[in-house]
Structures are given as structure tokens and as C-alpha cells.
Protein backbone atom coordinates (compact mmCIF):
# COMPACT_ATOMS: atom_id res chain seq x y z
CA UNK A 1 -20.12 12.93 -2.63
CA UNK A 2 -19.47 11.19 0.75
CA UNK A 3 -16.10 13.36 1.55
CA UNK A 4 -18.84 16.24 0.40
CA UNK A 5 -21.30 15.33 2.58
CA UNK A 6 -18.93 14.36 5.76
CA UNK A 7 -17.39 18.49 5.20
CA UNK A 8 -21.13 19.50 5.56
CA UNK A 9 -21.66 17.84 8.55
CA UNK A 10 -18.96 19.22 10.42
CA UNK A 11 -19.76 22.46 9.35
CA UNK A 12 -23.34 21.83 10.91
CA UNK A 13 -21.34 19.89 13.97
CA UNK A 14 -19.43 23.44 14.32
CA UNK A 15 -22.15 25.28 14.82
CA UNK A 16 -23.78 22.70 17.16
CA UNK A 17 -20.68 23.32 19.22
CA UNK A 18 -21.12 26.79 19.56
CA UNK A 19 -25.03 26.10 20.61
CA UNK A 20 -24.05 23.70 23.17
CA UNK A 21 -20.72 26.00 24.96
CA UNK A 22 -24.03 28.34 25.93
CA UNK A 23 -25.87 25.46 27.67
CA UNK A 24 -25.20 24.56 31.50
CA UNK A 25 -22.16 21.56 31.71
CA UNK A 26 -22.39 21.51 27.94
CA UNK A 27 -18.55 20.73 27.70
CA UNK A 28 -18.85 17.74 29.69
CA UNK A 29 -21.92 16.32 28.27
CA UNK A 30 -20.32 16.66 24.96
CA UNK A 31 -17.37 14.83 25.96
CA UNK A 32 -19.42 11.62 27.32
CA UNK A 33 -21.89 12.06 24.57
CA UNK A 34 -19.16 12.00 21.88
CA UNK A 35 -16.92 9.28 24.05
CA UNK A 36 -20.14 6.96 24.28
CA UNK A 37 -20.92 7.35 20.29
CA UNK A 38 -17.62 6.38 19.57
CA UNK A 39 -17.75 3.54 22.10
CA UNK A 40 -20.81 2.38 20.52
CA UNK A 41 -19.31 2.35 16.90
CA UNK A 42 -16.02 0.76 17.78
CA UNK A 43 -18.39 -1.74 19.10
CA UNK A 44 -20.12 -2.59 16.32
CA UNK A 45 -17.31 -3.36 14.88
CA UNK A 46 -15.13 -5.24 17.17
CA UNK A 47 -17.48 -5.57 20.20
CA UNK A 48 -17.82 -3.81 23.48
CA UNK A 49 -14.61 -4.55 25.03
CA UNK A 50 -12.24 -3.40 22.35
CA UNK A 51 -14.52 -0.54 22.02
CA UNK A 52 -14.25 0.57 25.42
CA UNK A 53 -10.68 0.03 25.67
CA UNK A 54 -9.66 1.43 22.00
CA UNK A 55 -11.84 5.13 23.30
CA UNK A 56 -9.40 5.03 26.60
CA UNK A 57 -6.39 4.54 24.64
CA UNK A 58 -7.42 7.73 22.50
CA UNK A 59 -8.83 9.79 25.57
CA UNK A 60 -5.79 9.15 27.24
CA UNK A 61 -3.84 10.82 23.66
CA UNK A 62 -5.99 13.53 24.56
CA UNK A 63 -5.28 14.07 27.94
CA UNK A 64 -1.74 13.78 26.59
CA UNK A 65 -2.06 17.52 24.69
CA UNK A 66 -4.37 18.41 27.68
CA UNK A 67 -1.59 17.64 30.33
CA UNK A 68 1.18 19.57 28.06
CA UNK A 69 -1.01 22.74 27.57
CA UNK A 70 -1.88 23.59 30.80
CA UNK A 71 1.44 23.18 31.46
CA UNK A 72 2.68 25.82 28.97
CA UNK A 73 -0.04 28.27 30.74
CA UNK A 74 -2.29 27.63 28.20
CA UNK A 75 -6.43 26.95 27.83
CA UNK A 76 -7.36 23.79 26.64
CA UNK A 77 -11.35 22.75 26.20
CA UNK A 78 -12.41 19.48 27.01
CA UNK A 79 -12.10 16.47 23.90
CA UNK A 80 -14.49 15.54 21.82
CA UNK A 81 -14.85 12.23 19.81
CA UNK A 82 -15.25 12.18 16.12
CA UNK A 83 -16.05 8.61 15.03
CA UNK A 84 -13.88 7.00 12.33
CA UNK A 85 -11.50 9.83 12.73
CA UNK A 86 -10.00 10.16 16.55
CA UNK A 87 -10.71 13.27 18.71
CA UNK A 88 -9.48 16.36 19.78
CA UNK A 89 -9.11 19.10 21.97
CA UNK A 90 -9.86 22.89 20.80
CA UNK A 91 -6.52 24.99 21.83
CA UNK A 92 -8.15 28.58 22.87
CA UNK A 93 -4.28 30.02 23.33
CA UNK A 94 -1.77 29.64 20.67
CA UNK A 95 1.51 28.45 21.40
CA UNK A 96 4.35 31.10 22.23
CA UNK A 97 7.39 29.38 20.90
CA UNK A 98 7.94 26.60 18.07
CA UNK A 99 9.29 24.28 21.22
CA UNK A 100 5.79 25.05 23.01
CA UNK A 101 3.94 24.02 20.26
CA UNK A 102 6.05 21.15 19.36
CA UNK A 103 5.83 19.41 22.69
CA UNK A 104 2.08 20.06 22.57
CA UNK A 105 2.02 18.33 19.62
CA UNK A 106 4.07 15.35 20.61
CA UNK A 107 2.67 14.73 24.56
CA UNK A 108 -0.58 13.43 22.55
CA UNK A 109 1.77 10.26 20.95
CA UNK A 110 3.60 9.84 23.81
CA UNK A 111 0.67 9.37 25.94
CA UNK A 112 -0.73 7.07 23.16
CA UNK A 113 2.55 5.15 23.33
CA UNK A 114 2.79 4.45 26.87
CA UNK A 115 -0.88 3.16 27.00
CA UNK A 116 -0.43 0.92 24.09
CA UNK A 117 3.08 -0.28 25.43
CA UNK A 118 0.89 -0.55 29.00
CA UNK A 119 -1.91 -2.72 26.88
CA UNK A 120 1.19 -4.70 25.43
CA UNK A 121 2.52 -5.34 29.11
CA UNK A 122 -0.75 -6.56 30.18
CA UNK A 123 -1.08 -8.96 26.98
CA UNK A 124 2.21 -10.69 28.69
CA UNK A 125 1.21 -10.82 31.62
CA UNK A 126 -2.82 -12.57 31.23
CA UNK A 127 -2.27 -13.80 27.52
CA UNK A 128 -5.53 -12.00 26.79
CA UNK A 129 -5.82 -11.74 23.36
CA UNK A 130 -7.79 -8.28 23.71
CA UNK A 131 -5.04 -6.02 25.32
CA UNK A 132 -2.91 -7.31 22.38
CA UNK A 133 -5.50 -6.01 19.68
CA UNK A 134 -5.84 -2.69 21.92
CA UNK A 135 -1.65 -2.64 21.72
CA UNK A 136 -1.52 -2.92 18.15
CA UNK A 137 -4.99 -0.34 17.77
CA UNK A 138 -2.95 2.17 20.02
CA UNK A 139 0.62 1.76 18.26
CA UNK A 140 -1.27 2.09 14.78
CA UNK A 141 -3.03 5.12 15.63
CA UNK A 142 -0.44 7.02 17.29
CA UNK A 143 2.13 6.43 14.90
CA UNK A 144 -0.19 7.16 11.81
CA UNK A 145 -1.10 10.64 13.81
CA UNK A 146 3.21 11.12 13.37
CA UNK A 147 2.66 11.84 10.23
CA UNK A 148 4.23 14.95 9.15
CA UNK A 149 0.91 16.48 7.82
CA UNK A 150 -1.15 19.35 9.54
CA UNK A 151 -3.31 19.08 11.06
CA UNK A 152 -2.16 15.44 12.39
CA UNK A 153 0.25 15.76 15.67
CA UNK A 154 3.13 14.98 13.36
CA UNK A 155 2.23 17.72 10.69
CA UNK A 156 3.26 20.09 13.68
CA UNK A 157 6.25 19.03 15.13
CA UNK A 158 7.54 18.13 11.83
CA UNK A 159 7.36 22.07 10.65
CA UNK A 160 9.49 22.94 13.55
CA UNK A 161 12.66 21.23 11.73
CA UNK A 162 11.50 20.98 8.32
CA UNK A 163 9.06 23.49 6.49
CA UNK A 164 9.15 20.77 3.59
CA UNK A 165 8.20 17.29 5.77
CA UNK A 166 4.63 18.01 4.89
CA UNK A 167 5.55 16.44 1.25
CA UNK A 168 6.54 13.18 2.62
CA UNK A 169 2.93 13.51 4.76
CA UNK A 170 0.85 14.39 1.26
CA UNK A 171 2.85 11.02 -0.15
CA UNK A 172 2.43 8.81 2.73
CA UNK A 173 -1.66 9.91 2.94
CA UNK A 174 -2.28 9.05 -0.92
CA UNK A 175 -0.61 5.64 -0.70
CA UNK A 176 -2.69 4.31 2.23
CA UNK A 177 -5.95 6.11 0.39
CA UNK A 178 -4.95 4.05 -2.31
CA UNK A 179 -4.82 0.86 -0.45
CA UNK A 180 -7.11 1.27 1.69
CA UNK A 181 -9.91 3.67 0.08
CA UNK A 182 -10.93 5.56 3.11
CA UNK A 183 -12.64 8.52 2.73
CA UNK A 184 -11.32 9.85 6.18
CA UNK A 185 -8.10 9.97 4.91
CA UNK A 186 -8.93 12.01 1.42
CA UNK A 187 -10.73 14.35 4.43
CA UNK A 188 -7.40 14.55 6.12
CA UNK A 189 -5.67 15.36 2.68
CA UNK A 190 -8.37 18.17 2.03
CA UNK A 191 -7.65 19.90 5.61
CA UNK A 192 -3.84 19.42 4.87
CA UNK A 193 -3.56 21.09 1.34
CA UNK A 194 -5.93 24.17 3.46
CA UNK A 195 -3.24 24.71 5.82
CA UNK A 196 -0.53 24.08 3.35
CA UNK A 197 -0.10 27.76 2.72
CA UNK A 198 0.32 28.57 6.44
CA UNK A 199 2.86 25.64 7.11
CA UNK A 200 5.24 26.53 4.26
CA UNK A 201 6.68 29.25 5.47
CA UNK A 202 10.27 28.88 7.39
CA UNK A 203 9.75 29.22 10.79
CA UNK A 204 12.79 31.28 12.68
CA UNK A 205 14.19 28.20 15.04
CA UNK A 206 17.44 27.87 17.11
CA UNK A 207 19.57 24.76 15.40
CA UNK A 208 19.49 23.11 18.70
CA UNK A 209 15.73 23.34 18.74
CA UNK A 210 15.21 21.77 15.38
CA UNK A 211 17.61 18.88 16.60
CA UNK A 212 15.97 18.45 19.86
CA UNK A 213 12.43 18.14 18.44
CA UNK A 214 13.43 15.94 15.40
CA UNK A 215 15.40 13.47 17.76
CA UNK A 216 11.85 13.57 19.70
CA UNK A 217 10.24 12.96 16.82
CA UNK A 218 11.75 10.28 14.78
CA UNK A 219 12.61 8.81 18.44
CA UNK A 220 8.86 8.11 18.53
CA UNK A 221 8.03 7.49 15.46
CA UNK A 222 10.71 4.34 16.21
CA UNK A 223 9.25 2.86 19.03
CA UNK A 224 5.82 3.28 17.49
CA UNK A 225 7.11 1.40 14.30
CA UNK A 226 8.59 -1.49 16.12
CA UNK A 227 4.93 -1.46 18.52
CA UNK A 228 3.03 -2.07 15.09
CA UNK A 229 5.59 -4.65 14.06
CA UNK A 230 6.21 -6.66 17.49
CA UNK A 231 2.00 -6.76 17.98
CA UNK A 232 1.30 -7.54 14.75
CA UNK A 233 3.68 -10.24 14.14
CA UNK A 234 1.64 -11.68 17.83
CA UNK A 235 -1.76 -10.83 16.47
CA UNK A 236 -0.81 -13.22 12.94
CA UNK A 237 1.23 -15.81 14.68
């Protein structure tokens, strides 16, 4: 019912979007709006400061993908927050090459990963607690979003080396549901099984391609690992 529910909503949210790309500065008010929501709910949870500071850490993802598609030549809208669930950034030109879409899909972690590294330096340097929490938020997110599932970052670079990585994704997904029950994640699962169809077709790559962007890949997905590991062995000692 509440996975039910949360699909309705974004379908109404959709449409909302459309409403609001007709109104004066609508993109930009929807971005604060949305940032300032999400603020407010991170809040609630682990108060103002972490709130502020977790929303930066993800806008700063953003402006990761943002950064690598103008880049490519490419129109990119402005991000919008979805609370519980992260944010994105509506791609109005689709990628040319597998590369293109690849490092599209990876700038977003690496940006992630240098401001949680950044959050980590910071922790060293003050011995404030809260850029330690904000490391360990920003590793965990990131490295979850390398997942190779569409239509997570990871889901996309993944398909570029292996049309079958989305497997591992659809196993990885139904073991944290199961420890965690949270209905984001059976969203996520939904949305992935959708564009299953579309992802398992081989796509026609150069071997030195596939190697580049899986050595990029599992590259990251390292460093993010050992960021979750270093921060949260700090955070419980």
C-alpha cells in the first residue's frame, strides 16, 4: 500500500513538474523548494546541521552529473530533491556514446566522494563530530548509488562492461530490503525490473572501453568501501 501510494504521488509530482516548467523561474524555485524540504526532513531527524550539510553533500552529487553533461554538449535541468530518496537532474539529451554516458553516470559519485573525503578532512582537522557523520552519510550514499542497478548511477556504468551486473544489483537491493525494510528501496527494485528489458541488451563497446569504465568503476566503488569502513569504525569507537 505505501510503495502504492509513494508511485501515485510521483505520478501527481510529474505532472506538477510540467505545471511549474510553464511558470516564471519555476526551475529555480523548485530546486530551493525541494532543497529546503529535504533540509527540513533530514532535520527532523538528525537536526539542522547534519541536515544542511547531508543536502550539500548530495547537491554537490548533482552538480557532479551537471558539470559532466554540459561538458559532453549536452542539456541538463536544474536538480530536484526527493526526500528519503536523493535527487536528480532530468537529462533532456541522451548520451552519444556508451563512454559519454558512463562518465555521466560516474562524475555524480565522484563528486560525492570528494565532498565526503573533504567532510572526512575537516573531521581531522576540528575533531567535530558532525563532519564525521556527514563523511560517513556521503560515503554511504554514494557508494550505495554504485550499485549496478538502473536507474542508480551504478546501474549505468555497470551496463557499459557487463549487460548482466544488473543481477548482482537486484541481489544486493533485496538483502538490504530485508534488513532494513525500507520501502524506498522495494521502489528502487520496481523502477529497476521496468528498465530491465532496456538494459539487457549487449551494448556494441570497444574492449578498451569496457576496461576503462570498469577500472573507473570498481576503482570507486573501493575508495567508497574503505570511506564507509574508516568513518564508521570513528563514528563506533
Amino acid at each position: 500500500m505505501l510503495v502504492a501510494g509513494t508511485m501515485a504521488l510521483l505520478a501527481k509530482a510529474k505532472g506538477l513538474l510540467l505545471l511549474l516548467k510553464a511558470l516564471p523561474a519555476a526551475k529555480l524555485l523548485l530546486t530551493m523548494g525541494s532543497m529546503f524540504v529535504m533540509i527540513a526532513v533530514e532535520a527532523m531527524r538528525y537536526g539542522w546541521l547534519y541536515g544542511v550539510g547531508f543536502v550539500a553533500l548530495i547537491f554537490i552529487h548533482e552538480m557532479g552529473h551537471a558539470v559532466a553533461i554540459r561538458r559532453a554538449g549536452l542539456a541538463a535541468g536544474l536538480p530536484v530533491f526527493v526526500p528519503f530518496i536523493g535527487a536528480f537532474i532530468s537529462l533532456r539529451d541522451q548520451p552519444r556514446t556508451p563512454r559519454e554516458e558512463a562518465t555521466i553516470a560516474l562524475a555524480g559519485p565522484i563528486a560525492g566522494a570528494a565532498a565526503s573525503a573533504l567532510c572526512a578532512v575537516l573531521y581531522l582537522v576540528t575533531a567535530q563530530r558532525l563532519f564525521l557523520a556527514l563523511a560517513y552519510g556521503g560515503f554511504f550514499l554514494n557508494l550505495f548509488n554504485m550499485t549496478p542497478l538502473s536507474p542508480l548511477d551504478g546501474g549505468r556504468a555497470a551496463a557499459v562492461f557487463s549487460r548482466k551486473a544488473w543481477w548482482i544489483g537486484i541481489a544486493v537491493l533485496a538483502a538490504l530490503f530485508v534488513v532494513t525494510r525500507a520501502p524506498q528501496l522495494l521502489l528502487i527494485g520496481i523502477f529497476a525490473l521496468m528498465h530491465a528489458r532496456a538494459r539487457s541488451r549487449e551494448l556494441e563497446v570497444a574492449p578498451e572501453v569496457r576496461r576503462d569504465v570498469a577500472a573507473s568503476y570498481f576503482g570507486l566503488c573501493g575508495f567508497l568501501a574503505l570511506g564507509v569502513y574508516l568513518t564508521s569504525q570513528a563514528l563506533s569507537g
